[in-house]
PDB file of N, CA and C in Angstrom:
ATOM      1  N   UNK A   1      76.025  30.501  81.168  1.00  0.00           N
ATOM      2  CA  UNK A   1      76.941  30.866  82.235  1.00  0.00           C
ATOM      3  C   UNK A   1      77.337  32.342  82.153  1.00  0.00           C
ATOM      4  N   UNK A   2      77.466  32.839  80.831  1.00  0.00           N
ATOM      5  CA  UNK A   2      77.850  34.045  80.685  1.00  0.00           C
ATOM      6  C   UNK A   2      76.824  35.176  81.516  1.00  0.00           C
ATOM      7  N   UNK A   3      75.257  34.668  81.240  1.00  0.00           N
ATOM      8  CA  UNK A   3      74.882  35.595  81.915  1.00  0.00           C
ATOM      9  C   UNK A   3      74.384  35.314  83.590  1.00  0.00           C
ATOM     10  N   UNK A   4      74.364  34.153  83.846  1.00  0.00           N
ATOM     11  CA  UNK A   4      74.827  34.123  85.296  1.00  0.00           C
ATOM     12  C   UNK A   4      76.199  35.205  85.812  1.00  0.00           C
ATOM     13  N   UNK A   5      77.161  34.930  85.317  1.00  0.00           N
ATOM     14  CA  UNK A   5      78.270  35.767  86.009  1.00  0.00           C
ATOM     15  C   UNK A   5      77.504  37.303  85.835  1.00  0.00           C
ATOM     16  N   UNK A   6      77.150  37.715  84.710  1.00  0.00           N
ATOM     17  CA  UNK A   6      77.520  39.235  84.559  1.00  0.00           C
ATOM     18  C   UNK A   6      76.297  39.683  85.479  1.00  0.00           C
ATOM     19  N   UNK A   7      75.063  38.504  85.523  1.00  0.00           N
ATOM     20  CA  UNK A   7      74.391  38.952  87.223  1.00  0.00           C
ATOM     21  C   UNK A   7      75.006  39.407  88.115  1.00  0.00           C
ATOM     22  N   UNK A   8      76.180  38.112  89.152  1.00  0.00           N
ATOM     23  CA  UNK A   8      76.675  38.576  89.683  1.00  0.00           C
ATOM     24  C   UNK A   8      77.571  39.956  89.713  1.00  0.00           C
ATOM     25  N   UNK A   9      78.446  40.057  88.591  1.00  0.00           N
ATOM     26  CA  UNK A   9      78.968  41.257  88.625  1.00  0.00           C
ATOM     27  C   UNK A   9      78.149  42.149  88.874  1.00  0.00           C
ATOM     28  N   UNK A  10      77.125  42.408  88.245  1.00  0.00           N
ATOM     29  CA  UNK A  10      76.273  43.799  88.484  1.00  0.00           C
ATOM     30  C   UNK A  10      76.235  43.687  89.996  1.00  0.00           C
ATOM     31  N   UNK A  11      75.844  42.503  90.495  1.00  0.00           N
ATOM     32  CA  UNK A  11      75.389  42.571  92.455  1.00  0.00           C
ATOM     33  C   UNK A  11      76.187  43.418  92.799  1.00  0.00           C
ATOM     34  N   UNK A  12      78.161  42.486  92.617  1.00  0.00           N
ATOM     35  CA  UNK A  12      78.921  42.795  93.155  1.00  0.00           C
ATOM     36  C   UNK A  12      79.556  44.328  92.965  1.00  0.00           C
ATOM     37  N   UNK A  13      79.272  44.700  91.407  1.00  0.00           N
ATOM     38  CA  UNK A  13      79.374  46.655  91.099  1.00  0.00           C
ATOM     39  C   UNK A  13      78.016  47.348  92.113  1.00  0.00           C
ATOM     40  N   UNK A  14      77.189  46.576  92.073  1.00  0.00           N
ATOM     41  CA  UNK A  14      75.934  47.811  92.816  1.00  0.00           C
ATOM     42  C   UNK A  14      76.649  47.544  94.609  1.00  0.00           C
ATOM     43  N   UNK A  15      76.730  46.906  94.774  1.00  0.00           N
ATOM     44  CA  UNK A  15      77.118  46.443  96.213  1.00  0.00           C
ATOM     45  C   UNK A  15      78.521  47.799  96.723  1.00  0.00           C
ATOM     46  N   UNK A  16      79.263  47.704  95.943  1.00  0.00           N
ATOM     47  CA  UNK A  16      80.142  49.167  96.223  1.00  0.00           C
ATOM     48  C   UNK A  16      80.372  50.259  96.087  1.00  0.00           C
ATOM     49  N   UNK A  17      78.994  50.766  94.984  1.00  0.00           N
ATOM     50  CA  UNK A  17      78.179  51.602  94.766  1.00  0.00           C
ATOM     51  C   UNK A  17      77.401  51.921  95.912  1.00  0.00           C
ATOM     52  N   UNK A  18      76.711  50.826  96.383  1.00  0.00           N
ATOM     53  CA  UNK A  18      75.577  51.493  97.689  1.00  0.00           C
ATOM     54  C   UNK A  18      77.207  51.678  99.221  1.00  0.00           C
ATOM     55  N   UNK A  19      78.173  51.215  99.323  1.00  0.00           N
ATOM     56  CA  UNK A  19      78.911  51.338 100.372  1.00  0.00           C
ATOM     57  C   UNK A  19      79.779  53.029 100.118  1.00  0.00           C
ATOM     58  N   UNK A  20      80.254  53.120  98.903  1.00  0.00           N
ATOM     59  CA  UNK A  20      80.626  53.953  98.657  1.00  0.00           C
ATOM     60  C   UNK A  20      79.818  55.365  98.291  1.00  0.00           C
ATOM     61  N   UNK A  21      78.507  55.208  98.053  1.00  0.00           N
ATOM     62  CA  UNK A  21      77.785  56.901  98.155  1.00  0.00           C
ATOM     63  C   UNK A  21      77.534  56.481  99.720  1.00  0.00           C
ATOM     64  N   UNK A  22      77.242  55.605 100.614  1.00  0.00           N
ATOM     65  CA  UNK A  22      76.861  55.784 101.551  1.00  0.00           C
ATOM     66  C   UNK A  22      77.712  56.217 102.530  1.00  0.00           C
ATOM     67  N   UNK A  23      79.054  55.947 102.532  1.00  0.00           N
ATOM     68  CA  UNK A  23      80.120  56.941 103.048  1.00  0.00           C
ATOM     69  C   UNK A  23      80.206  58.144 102.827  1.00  0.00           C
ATOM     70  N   UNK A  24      80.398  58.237 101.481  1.00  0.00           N
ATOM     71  CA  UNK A  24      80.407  59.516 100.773  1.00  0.00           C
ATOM     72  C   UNK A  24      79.403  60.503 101.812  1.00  0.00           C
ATOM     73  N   UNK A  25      77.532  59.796 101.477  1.00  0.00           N
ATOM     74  CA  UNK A  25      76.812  60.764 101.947  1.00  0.00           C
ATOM     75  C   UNK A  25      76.747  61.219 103.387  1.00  0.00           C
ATOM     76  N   UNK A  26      77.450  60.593 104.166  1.00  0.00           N
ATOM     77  CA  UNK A  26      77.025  60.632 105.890  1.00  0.00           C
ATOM     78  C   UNK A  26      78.377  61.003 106.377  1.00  0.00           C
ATOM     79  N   UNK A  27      79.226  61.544 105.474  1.00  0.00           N
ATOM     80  CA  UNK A  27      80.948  62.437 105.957  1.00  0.00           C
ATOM     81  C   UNK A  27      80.276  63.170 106.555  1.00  0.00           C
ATOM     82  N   UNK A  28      79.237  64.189 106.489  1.00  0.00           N
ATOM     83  CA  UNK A  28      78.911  65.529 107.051  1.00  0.00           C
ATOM     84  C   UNK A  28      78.256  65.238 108.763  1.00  0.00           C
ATOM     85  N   UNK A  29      78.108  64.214 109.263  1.00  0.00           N
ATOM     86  CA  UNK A  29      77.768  63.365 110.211  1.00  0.00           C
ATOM     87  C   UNK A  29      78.070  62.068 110.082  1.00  0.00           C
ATOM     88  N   UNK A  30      79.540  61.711 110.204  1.00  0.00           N
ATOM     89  CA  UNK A  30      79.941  60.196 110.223  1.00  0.00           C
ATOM     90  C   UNK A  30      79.732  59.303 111.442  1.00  0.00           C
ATOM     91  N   UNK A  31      79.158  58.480 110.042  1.00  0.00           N
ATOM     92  CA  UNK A  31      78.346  57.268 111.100  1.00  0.00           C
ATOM     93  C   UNK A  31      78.272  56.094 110.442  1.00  0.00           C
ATOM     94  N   UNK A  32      78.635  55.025 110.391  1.00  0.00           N
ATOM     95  CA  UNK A  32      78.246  53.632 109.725  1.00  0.00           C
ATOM     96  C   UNK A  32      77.066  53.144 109.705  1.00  0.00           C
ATOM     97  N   UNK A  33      76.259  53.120 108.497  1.00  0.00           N
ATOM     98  CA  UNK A  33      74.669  52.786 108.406  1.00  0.00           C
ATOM     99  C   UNK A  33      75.074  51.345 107.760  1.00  0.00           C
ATOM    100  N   UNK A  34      73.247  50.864 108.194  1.00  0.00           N
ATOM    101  CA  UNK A  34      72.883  49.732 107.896  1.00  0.00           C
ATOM    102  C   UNK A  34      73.643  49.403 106.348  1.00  0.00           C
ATOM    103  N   UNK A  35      72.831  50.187 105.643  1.00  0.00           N
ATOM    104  CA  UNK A  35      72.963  49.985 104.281  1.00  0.00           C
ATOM    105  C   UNK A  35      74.652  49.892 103.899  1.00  0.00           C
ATOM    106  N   UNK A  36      75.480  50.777 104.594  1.00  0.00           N
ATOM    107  CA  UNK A  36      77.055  50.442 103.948  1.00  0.00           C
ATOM    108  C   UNK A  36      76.913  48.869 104.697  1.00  0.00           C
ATOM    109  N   UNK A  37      76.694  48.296 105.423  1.00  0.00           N
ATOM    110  CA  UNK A  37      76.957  46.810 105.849  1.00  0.00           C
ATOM    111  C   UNK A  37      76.710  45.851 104.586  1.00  0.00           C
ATOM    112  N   UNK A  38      75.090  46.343 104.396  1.00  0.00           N
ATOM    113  CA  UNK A  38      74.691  45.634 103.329  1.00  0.00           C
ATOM    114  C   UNK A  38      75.263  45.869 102.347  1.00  0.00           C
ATOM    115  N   UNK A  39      75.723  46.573 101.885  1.00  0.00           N
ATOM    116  CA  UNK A  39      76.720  47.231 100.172  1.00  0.00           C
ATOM    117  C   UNK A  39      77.967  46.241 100.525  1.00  0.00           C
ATOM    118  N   UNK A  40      78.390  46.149 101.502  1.00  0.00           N
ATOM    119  CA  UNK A  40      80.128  45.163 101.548  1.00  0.00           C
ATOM    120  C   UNK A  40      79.608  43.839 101.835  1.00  0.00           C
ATOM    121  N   UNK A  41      78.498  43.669 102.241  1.00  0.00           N
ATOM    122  CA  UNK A  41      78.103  42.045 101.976  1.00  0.00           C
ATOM    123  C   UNK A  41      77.933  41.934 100.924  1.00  0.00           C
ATOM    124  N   UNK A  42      77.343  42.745  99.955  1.00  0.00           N
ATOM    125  CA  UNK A  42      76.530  42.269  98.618  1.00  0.00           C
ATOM    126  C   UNK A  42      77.596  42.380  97.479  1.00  0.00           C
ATOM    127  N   UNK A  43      78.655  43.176  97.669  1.00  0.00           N
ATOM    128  CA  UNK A  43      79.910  43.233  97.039  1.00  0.00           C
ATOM    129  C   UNK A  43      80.463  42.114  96.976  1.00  0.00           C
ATOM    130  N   UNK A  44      80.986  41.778  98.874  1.00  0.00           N
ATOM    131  CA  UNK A  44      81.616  40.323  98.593  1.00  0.00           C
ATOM    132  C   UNK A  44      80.924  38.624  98.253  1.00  0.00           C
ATOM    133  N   UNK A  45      79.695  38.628  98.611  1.00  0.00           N
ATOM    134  CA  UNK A  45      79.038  37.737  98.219  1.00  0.00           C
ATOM    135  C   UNK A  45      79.034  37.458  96.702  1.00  0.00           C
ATOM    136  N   UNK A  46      78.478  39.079  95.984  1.00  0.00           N
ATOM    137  CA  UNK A  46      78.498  39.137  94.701  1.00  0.00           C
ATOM    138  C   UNK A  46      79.909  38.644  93.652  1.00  0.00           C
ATOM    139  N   UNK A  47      80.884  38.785  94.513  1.00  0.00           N
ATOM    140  CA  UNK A  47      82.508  38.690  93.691  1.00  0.00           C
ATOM    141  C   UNK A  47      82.857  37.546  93.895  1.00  0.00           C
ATOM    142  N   UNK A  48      82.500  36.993  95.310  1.00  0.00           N
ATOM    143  CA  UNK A  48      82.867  35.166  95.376  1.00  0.00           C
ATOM    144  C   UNK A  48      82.110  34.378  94.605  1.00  0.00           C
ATOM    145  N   UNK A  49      80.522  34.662  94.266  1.00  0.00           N
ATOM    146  CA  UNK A  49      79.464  34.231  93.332  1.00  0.00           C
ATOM    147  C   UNK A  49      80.050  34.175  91.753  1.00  0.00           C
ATOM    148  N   UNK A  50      80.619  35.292  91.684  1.00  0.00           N
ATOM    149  CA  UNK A  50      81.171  35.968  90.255  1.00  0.00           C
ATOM    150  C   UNK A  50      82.251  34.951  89.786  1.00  0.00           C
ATOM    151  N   UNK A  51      82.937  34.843  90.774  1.00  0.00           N
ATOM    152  CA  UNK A  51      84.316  33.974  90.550  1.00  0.00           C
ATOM    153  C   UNK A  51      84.186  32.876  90.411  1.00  0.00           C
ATOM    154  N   UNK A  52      83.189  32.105  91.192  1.00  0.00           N
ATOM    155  CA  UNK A  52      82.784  30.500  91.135  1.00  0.00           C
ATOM    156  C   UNK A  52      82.081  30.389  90.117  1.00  0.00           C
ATOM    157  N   UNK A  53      81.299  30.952  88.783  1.00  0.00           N
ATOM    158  CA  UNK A  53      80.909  31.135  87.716  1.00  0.00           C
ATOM    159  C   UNK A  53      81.848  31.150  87.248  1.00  0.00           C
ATOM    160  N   UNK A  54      82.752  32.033  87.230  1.00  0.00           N
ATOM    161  CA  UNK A  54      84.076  31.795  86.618  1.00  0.00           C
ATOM    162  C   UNK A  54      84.599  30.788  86.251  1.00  0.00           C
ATOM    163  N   UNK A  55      85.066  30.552  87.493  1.00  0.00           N
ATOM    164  CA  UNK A  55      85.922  29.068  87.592  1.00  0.00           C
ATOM    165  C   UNK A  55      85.245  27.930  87.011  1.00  0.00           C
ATOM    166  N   UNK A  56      83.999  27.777  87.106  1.00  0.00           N
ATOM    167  CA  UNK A  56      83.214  26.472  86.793  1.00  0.00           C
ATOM    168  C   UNK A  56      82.870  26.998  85.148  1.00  0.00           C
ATOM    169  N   UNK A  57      83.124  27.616  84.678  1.00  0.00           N
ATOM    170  CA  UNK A  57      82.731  28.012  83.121  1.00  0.00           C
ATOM    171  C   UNK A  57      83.813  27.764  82.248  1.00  0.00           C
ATOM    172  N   UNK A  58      83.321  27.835  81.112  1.00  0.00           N
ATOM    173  CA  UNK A  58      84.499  27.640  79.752  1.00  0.00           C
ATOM    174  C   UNK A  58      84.657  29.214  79.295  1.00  0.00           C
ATOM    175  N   UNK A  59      85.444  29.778  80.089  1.00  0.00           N
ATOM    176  CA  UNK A  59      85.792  30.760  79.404  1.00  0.00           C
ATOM    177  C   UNK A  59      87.296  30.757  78.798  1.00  0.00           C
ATOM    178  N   UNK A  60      87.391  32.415  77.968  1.00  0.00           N
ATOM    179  CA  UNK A  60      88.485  32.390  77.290  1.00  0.00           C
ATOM    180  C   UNK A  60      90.078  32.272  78.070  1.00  0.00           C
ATOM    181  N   UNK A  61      89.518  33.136  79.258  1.00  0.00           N
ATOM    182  CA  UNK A  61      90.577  33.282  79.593  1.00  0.00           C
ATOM    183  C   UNK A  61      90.601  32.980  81.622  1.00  0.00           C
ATOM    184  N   UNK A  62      91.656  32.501  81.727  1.00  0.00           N
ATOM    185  CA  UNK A  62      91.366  32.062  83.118  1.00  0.00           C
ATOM    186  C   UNK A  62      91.670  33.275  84.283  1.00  0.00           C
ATOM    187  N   UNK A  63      90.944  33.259  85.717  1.00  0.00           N
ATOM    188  CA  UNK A  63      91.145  34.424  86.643  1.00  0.00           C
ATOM    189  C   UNK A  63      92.480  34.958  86.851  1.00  0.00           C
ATOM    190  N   UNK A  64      92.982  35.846  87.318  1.00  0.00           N
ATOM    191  CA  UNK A  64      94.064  36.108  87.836  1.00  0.00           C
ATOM    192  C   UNK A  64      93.866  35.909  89.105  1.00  0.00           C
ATOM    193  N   UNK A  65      94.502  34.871  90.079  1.00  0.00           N
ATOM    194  CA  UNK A  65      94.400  34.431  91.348  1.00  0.00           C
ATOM    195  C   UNK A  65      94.899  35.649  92.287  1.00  0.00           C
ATOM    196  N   UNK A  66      96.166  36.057  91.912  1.00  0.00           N
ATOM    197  CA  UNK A  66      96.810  37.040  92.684  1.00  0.00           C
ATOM    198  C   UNK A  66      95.945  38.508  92.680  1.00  0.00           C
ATOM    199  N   UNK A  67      95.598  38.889  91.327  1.00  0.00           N
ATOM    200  CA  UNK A  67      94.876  39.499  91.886  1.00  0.00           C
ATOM    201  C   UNK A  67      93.134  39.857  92.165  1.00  0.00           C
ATOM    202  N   UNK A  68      92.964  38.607  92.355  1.00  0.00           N
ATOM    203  CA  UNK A  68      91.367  38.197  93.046  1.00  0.00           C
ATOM    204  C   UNK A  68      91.739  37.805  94.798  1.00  0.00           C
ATOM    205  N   UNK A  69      92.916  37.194  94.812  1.00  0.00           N
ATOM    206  CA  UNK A  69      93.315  37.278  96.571  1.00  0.00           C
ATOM    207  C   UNK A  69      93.425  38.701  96.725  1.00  0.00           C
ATOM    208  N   UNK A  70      94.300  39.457  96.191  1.00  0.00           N
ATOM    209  CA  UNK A  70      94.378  41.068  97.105  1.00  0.00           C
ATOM    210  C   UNK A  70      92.792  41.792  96.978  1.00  0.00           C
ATOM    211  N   UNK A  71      92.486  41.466  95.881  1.00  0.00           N
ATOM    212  CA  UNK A  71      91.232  42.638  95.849  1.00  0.00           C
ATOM    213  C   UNK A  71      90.030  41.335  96.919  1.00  0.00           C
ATOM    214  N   UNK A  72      90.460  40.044  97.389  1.00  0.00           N
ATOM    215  CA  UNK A  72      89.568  39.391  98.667  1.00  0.00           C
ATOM    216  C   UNK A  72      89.837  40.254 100.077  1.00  0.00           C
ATOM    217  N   UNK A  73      91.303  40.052 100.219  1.00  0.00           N
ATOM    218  CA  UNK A  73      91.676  40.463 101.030  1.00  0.00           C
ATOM    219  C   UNK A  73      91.270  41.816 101.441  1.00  0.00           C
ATOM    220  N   UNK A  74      91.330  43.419 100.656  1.00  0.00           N
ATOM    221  CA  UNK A  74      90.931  44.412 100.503  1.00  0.00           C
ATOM    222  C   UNK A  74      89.548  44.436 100.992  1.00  0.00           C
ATOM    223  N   UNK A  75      88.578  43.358 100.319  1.00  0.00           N
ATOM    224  CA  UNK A  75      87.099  43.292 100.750  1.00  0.00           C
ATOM    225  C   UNK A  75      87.111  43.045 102.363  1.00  0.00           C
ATOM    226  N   UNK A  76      87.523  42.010 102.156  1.00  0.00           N
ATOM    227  CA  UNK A  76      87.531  41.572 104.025  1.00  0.00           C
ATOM    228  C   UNK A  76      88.027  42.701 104.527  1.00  0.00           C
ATOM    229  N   UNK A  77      88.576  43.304 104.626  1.00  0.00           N
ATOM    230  CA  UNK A  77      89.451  44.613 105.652  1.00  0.00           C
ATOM    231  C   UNK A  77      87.915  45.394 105.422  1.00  0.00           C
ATOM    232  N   UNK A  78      87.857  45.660 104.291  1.00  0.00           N
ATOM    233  CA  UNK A  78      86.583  46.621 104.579  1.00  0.00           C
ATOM    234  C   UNK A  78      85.207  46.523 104.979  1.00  0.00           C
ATOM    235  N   UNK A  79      84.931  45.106 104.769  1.00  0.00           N
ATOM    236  CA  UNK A  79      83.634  44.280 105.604  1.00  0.00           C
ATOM    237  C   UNK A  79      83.762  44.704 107.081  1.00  0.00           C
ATOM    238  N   UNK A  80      85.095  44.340 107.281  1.00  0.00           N
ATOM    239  CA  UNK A  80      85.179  44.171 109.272  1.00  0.00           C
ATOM    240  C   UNK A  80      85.408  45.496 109.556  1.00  0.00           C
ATOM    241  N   UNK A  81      86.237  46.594 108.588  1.00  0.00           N
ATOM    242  CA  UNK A  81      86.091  47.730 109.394  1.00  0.00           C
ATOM    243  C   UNK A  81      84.303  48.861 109.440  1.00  0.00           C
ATOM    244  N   UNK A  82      83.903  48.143 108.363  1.00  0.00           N
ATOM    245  CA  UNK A  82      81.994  48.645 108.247  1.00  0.00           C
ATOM    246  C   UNK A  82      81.469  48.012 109.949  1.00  0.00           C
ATOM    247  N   UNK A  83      81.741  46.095 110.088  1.00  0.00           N
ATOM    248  CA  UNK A  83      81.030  45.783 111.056  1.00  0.00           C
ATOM    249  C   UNK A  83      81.459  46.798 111.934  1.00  0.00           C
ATOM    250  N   UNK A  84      82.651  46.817 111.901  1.00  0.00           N
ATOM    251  CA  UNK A  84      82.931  47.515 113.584  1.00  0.00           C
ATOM    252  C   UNK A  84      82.603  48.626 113.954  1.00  0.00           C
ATOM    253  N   UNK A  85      82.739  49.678 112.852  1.00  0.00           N
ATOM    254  CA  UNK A  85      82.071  50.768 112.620  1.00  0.00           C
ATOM    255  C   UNK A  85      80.484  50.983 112.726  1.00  0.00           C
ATOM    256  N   UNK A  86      79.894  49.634 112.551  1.00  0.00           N
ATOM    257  CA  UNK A  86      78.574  49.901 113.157  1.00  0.00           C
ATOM    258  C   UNK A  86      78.012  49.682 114.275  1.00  0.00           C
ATOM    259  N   UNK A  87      78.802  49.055 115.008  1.00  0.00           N
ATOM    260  CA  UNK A  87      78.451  48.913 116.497  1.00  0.00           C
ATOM    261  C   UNK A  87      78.828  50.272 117.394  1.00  0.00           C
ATOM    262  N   UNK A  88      79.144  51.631 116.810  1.00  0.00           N
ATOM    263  CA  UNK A  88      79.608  52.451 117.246  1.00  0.00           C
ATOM    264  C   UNK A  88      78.743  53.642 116.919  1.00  0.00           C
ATOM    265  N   UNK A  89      78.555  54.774 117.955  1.00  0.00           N
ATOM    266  CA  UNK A  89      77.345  55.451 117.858  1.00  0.00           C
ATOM    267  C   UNK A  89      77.875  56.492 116.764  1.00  0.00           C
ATOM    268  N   UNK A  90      79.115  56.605 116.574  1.00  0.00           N
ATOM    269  CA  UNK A  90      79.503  57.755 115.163  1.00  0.00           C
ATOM    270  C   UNK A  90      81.410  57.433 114.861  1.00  0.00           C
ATOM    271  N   UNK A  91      81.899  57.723 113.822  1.00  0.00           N
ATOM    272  CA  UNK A  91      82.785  57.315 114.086  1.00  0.00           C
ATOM    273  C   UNK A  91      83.787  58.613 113.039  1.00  0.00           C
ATOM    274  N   UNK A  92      84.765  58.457 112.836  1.00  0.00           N
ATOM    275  CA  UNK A  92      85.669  59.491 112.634  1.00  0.00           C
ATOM    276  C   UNK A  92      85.304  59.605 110.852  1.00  0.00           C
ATOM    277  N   UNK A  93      85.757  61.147 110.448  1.00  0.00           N
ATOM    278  CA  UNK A  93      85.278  61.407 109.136  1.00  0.00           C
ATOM    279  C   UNK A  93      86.896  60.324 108.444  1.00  0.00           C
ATOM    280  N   UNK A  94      87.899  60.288 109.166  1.00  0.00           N
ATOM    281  CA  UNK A  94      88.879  59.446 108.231  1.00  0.00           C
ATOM    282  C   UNK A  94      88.896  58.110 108.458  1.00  0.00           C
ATOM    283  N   UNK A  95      87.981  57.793 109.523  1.00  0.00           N
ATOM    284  CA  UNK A  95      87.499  56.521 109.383  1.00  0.00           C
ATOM    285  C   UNK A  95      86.729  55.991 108.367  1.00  0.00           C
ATOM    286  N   UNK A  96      85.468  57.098 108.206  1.00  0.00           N
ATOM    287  CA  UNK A  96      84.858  56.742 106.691  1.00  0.00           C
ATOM    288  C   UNK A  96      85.484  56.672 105.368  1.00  0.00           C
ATOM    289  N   UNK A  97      86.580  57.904 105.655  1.00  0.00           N
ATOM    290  CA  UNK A  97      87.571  58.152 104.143  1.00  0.00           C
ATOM    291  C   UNK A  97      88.373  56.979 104.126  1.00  0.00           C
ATOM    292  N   UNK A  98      89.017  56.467 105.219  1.00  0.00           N
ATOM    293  CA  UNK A  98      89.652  55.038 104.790  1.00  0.00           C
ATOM    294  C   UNK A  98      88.925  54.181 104.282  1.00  0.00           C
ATOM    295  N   UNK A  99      87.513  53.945 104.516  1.00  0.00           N
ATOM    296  CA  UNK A  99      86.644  53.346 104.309  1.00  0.00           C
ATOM    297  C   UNK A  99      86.627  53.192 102.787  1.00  0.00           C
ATOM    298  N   UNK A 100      85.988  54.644 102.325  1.00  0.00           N
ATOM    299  CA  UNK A 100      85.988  55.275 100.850  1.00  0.00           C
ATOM    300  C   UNK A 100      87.705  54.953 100.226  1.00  0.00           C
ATOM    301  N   UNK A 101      88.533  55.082 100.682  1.00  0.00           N
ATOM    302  CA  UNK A 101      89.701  55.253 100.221  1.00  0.00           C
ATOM    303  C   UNK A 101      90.469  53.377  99.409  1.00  0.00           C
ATOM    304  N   UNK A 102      89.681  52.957 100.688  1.00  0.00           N
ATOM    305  CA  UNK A 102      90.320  51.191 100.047  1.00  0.00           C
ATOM    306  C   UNK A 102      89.011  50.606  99.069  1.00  0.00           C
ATOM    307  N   UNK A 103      87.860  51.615  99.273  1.00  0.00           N
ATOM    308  CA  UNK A 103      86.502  50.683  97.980  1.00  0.00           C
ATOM    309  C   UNK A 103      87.046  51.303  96.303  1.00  0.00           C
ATOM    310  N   UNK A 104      87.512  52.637  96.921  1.00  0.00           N
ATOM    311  CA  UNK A 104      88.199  53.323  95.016  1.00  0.00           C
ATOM    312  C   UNK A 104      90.064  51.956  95.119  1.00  0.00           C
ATOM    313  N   UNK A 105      90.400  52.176  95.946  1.00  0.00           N
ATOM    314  CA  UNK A 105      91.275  51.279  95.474  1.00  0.00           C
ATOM    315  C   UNK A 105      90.889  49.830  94.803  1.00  0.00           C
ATOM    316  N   UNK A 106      90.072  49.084  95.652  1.00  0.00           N
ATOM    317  CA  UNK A 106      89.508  47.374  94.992  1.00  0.00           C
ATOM    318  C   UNK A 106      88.964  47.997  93.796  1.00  0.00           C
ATOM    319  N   UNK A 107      88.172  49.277  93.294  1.00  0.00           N
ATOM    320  CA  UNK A 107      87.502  49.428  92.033  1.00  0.00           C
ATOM    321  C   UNK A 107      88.789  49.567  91.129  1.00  0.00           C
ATOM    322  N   UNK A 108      90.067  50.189  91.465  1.00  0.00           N
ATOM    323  CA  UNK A 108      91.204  50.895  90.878  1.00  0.00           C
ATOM    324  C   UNK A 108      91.680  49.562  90.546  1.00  0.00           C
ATOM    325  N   UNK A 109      92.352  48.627  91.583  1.00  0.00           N
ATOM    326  CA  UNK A 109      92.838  47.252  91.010  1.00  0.00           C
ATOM    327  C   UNK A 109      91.970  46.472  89.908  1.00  0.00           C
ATOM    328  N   UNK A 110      90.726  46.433  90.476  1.00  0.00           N
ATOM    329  CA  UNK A 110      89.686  45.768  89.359  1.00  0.00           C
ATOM    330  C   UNK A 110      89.840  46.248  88.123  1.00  0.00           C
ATOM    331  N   UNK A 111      89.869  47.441  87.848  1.00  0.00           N
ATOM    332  CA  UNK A 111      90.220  48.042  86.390  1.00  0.00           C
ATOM    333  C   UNK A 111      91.130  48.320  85.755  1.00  0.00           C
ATOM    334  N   UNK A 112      92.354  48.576  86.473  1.00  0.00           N
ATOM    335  CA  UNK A 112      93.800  49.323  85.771  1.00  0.00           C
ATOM    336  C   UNK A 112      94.331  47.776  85.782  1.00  0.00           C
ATOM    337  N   UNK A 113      94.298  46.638  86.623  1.00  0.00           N
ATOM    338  CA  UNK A 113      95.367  45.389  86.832  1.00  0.00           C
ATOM    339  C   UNK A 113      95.017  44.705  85.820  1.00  0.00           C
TER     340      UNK A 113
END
């Protein structure tokens, strides 16, 4: 089980890795690409995957619910603001930075909480 989860984790670390350089790289012409869609699917797929390993395993220590709901919640806001952002032919550079701004936060909760 152990290394089932830390699969997922890696998905779910590469997944906001590819959303977050892909903001990063397209500030200089902001625009929501394919690939940030795919980076916040593969994030959240990867972290709900991660967690249900979790939960179904004998580990030491059990999840923190509260904060696996905010850092869900956080995901979802940023899933739907990617979809929406891609149905749009370019979209604002602080649209992307909010974008960028709440993926360093879910990484910030994930690590400092």
């Amino acid at each position: 089980m152990d290394k089932l989860m830390g699969i997922f984790v890696i998905l779910h670390i590469l997944g906001w890795a590819m959303l977050l350089g892909a903001a990063i790289a397209t500030m200089k012409t902001p625009k929501v690409t394919p690939g940030m869609f795919h980076g916040a699917l593969t994030a959240l797929v990867g972290g709900l995957l991660a967690l249900t390993v979790w939960e179904m395993g004998d580990f030491a220590r059990d999840p923190n619910h509260i904060k696996i709901g905010i850092k869900l919640l956080i995901t979802i806001i940023i899933t739907v603001l990617v979809a929406l952002g891609k149905r749009k032919e370019s979209v604002s550079k602080g649209y992307l930075g909010g974008i960028a701004g709440l993926v360093v936060a879910n990484i910030a909760i994930a690590v400092l909480w």
